[in-house]
Protein backbone atom coordinates (compact mmCIF):
# COMPACT_ATOMS: atom_id res chain seq x y z
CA UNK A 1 4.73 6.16 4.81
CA UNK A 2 5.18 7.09 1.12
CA UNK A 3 6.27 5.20 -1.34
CA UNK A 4 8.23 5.73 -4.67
CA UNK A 5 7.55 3.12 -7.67
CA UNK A 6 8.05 3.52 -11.56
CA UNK A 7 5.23 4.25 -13.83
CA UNK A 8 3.16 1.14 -14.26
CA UNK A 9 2.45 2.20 -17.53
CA UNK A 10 6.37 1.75 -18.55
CA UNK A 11 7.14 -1.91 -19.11
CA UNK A 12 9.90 -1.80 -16.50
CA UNK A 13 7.12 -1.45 -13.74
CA UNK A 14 5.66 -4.79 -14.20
CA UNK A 15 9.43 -6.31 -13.08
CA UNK A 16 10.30 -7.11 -9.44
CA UNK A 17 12.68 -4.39 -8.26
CA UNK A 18 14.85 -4.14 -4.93
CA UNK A 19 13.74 -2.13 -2.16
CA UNK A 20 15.40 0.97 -0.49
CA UNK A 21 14.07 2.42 2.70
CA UNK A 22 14.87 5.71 3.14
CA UNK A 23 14.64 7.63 6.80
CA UNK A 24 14.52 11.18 6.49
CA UNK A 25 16.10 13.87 8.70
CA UNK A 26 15.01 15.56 11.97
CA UNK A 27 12.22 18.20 11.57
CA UNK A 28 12.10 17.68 7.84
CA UNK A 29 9.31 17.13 5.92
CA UNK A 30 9.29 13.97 4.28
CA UNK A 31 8.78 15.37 0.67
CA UNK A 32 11.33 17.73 0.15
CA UNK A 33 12.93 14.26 -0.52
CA UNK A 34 11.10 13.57 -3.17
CA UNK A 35 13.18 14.73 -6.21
CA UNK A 36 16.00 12.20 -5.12
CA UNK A 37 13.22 9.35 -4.16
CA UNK A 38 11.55 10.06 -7.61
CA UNK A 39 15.06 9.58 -9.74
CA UNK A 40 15.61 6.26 -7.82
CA UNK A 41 12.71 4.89 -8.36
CA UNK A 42 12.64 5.90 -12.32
CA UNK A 43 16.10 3.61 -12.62
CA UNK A 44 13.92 0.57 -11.04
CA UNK A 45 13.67 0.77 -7.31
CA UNK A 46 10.78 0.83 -5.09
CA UNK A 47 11.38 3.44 -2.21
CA UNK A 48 10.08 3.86 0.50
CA UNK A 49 9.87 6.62 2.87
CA UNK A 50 8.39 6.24 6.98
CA UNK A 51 7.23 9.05 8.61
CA UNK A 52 8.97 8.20 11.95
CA UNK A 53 6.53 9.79 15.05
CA UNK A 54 8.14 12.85 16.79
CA UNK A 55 10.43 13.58 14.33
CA UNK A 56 8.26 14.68 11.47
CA UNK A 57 7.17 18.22 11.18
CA UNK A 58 3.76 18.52 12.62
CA UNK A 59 3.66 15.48 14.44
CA UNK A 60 0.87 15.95 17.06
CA UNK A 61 2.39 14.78 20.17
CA UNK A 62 5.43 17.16 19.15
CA UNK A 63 9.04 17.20 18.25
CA UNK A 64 11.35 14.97 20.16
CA UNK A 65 14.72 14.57 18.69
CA UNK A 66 16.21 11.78 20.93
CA UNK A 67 13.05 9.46 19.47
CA UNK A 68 15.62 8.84 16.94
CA UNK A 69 17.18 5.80 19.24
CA UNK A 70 13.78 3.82 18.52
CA UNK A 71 14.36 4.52 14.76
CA UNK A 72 16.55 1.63 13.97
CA UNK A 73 14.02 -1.11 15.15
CA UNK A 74 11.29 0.96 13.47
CA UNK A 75 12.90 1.07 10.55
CA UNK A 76 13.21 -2.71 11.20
CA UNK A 77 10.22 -3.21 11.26
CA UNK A 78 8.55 -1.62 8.05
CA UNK A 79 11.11 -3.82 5.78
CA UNK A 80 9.94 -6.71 7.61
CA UNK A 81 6.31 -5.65 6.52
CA UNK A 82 6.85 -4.41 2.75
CA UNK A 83 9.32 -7.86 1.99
CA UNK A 84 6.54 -10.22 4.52
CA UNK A 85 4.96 -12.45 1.56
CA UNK A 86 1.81 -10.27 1.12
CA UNK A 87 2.71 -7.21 1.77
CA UNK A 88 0.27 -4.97 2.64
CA UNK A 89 2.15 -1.79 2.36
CA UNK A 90 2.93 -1.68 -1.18
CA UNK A 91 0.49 -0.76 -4.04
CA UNK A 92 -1.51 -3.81 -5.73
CA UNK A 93 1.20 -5.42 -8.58
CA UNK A 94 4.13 -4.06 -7.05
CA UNK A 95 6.71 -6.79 -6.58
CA UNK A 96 9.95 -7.18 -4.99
CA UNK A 97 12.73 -9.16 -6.06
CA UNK A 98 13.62 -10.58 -2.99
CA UNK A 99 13.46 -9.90 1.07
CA UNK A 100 17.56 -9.63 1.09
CA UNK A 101 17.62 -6.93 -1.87
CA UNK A 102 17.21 -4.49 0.64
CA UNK A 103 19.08 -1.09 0.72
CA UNK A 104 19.05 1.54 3.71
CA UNK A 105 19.29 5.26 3.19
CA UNK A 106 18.97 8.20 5.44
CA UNK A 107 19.99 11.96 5.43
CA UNK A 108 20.98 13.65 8.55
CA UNK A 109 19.29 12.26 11.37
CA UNK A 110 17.89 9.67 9.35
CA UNK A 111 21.63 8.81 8.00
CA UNK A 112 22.49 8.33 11.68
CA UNK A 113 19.82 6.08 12.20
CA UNK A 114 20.65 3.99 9.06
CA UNK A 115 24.45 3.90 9.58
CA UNK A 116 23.67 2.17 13.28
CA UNK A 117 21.23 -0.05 12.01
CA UNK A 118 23.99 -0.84 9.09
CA UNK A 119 26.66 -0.63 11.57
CA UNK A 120 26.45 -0.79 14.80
CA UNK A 121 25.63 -4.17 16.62
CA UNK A 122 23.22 -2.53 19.06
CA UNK A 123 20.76 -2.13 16.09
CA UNK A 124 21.11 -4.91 13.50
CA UNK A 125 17.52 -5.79 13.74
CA UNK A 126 17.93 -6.28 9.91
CA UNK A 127 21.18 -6.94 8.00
CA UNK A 128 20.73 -4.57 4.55
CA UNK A 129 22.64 -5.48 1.52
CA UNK A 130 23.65 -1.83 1.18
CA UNK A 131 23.85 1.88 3.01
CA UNK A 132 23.63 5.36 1.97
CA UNK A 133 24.61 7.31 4.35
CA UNK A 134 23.63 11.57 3.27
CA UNK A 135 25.59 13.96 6.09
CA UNK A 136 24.84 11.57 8.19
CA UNK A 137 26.79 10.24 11.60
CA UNK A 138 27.89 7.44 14.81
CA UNK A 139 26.05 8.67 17.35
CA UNK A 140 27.26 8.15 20.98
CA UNK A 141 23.37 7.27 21.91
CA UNK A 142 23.75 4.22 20.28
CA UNK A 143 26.47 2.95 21.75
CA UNK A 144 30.31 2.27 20.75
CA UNK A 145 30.51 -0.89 18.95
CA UNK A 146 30.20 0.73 15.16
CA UNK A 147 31.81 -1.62 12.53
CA UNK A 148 32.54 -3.97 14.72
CA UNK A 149 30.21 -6.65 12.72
CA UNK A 150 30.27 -7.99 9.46
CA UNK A 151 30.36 -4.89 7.04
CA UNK A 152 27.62 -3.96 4.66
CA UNK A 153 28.47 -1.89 1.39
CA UNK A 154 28.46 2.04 1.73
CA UNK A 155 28.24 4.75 0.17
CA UNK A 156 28.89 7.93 1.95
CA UNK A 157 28.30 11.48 0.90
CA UNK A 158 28.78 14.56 2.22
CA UNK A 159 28.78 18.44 1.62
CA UNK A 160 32.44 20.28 2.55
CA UNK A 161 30.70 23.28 4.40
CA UNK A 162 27.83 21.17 6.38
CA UNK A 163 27.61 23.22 9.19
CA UNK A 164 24.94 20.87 10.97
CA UNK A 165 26.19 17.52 10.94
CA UNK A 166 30.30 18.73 9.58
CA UNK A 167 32.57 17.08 7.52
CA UNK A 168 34.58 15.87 10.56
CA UNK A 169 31.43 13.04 10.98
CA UNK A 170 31.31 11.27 7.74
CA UNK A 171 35.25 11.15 7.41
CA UNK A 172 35.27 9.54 11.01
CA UNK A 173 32.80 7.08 9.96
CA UNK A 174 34.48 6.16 6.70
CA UNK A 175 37.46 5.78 7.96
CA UNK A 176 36.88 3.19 10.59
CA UNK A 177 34.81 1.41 7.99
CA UNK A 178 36.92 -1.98 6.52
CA UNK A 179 34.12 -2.62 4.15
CA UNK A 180 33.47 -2.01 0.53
CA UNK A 181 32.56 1.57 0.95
CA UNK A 182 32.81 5.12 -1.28
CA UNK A 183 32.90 8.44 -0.30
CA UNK A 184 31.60 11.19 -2.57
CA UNK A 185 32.62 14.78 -0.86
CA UNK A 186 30.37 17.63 -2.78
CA UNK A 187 32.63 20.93 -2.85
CA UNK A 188 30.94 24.11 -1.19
CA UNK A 189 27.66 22.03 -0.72
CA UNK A 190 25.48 22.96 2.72
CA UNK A 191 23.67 19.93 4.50
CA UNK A 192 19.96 19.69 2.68
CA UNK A 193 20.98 21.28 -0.47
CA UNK A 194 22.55 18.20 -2.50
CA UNK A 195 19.54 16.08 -1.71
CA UNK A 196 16.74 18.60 -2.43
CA UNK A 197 17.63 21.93 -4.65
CA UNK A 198 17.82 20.69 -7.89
CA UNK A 199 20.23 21.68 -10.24
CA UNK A 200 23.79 19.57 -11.11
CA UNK A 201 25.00 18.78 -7.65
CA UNK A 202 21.38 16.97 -6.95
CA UNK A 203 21.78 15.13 -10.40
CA UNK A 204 25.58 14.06 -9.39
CA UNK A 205 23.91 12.39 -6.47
CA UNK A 206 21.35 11.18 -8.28
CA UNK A 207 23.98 9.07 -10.18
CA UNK A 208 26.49 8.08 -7.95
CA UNK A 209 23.68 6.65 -5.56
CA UNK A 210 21.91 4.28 -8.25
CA UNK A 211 25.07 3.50 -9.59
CA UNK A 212 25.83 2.29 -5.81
CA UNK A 213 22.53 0.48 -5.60
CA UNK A 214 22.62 -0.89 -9.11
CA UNK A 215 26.40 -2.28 -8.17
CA UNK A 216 25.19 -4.11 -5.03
CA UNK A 217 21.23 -4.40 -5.03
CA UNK A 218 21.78 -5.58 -8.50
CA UNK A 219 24.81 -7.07 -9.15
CA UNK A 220 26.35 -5.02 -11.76
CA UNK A 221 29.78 -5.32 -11.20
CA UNK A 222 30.57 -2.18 -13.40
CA UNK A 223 27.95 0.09 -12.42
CA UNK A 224 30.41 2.69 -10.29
CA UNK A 225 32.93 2.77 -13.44
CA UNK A 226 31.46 5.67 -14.86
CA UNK A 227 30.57 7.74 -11.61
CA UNK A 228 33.92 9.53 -10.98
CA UNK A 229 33.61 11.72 -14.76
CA UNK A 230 29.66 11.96 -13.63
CA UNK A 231 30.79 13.89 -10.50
CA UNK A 232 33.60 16.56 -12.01
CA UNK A 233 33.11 19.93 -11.61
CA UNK A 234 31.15 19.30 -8.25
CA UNK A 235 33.47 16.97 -6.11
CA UNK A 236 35.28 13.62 -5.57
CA UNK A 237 34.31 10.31 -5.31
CA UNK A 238 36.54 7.83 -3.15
CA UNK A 239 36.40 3.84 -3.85
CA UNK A 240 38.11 2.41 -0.44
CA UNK A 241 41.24 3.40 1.56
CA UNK A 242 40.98 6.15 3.76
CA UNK A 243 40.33 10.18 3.64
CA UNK A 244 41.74 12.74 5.51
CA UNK A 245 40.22 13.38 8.83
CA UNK A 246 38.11 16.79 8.33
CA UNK A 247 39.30 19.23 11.77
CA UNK A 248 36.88 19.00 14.35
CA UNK A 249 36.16 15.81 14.18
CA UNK A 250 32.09 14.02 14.96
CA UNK A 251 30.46 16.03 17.99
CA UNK A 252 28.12 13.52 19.63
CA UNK A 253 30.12 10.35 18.22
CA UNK A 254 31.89 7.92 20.21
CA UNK A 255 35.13 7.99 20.91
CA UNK A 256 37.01 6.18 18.07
C-alpha cells in the first residue's frame, strides 16, 4: 500500500486530516497515480493507495481481472485498519480527523469497485462520507441493487472519447443516482489521460476533486462555487439533475 501525506515539515502536516482511499485500475501500476494522489494530499488529505493482489501489474500469482468482486471488502478492510485507534499503517505522527471522514476513490476498475462499495448494498462493508468515481462503472458482477441505499455524495468524471469503460457508463450511473452528486465530462479526453498526463485537463481534475472532498470531508459549504470557471476550456461540470444518456449505454452493467 502507498500512502500520500503533506510535508511534515509544512505546519499543515502536524493537523489531523481526512482520509481518501483510492483503488486503482486493472493492470495499472499503482504510481502512474501519483501526480493526482500527490495534489490531494498537498491540499490536506492523507491518501492512500492498496495494491489489490491479481490486479496489479506484476503480481506473482498473475493477472485475474474478475478478483475485482473481492475488492470492495478489501477495500473495507484497509480503512478499518488506517482509522482502528493505532493504526499501524500510517507513518509515526500522522493523524486522522476522524474514522467517518472517509472518502472513496477509484479509476476504472478501481472506480467500479468504489461506486459498489458506495452504492450498491451487496458491498457496503463501510459507509464513506464521499465517492469519486474516475471512468468508472455498475458492474453486473455485483449485483443489481445500485442506489438503492442511503446515498453517499459523488462526484463523477469522465472523458467524452473513453473507449474502455465509454461515456454511456458514467451517465447511466449518474443518472439513477438521487444523491448529492456532480458530473464533470472532460471534452476529447481518453480513459487514463485526465488522471495521469499532466498538463491542464489533469490540473482541472485536480480542482474539482478537492473542491468535492473539501465540500463534504470538510464541511465547506462553498468549496464547489468556484469549480465550474476552473474547468472552462476543458469541459462541464454538472451539480444534480440529470445528463443525457451517452449512445451505447454501460456494457457489463445491470439492467437499469
Amino acid at each position: 500500500m502507498y500512502v500520500f501525506y503533506p510535508d511534515p515539515a509544512t505546519a499543515g502536516a502536524a493537523k489531523p486530516m481526512p482520509l481518501v482511499v483510492f483503488s486503482p485500475g486493472y493492470d495499472i501500476d499503482p504510481l502512474r497515480y501519483s501526480p493526482l494522489l500527490v495534489a490531494w494530499a498537498q491540499a490536506g488529505y492523507a491518501v492512500a493507495e492498496p495494491e489489490y493482489p491479481h490486479t496489479s501489474p506484476g503480481t506473482p500469482d498473475g493477472l485475474d481481472e474478475s478478483d475485482i468482486l473481492n475488492h470492495p471488502k478489501d477495500l473495507a478492510f484497509v480503512i478499518s485498519q488506517l482509522t482502528a485507534p493505532r493504526p499501524s499503517l500510517l507513518p509515526p505522527g500522522l493523524r486522522l480527523i476522524g474514522p467517518g471522514d472517509v472518502a472513496v476513490a477509484g479509476h476504472s476498475d478501481g472506480g467500479d469497485v468504489a461506486l459498489a462499495l458506495a452504492a450498491n448494498p451487496c458491498c457496503r462493508f463501510f459507509t464513506p462520507r464521499a465517492a469519486v468515481i474516475l471512468s468508472g462503472a455498475e458492474l453486473a458482477s455485483f449485483g443489481p441493487g445500485y442506489f438503492t441505499d442511503s446515498p453517499v455524495p459523488m462526484l463523477v468524471v469522465q472523458g467524452t472519447t473513453d473507449s474502455i469503460n465509454p461515456p454511456g457508463c458514467s451517465t447511466e450511473l449518474y443518472d439513477q443516482d438521487q444523491g448529492p452528486r456532480y458530473y464533470l465530462s472532460l471534452a476529447g479526453e481518453d480513459h487514463l489521460g485526465p488522471y495521469t498526463a499532466g498538463g491542464p485537463v489533469d490540473s482541472a481534475v485536480d480542482m474539482v476533486t478537492i473542491a468535492f472532498f473539501d465540500r463534504y470531508l470538510r464541511g465547506q459549504s462553498s468549496a464547489l462555487a468556484r469549480a465550474p470557471a476552473g474547468v472552462a476550456g476543458v469541459g462541464t461540470l454538472v451539480a444534480g439533475g440529470t445528463v443525457p444518456q451517452a449512445p451505447g449505454g454501460c456494457p457489463g452493467a445491470p439492467a437499469p
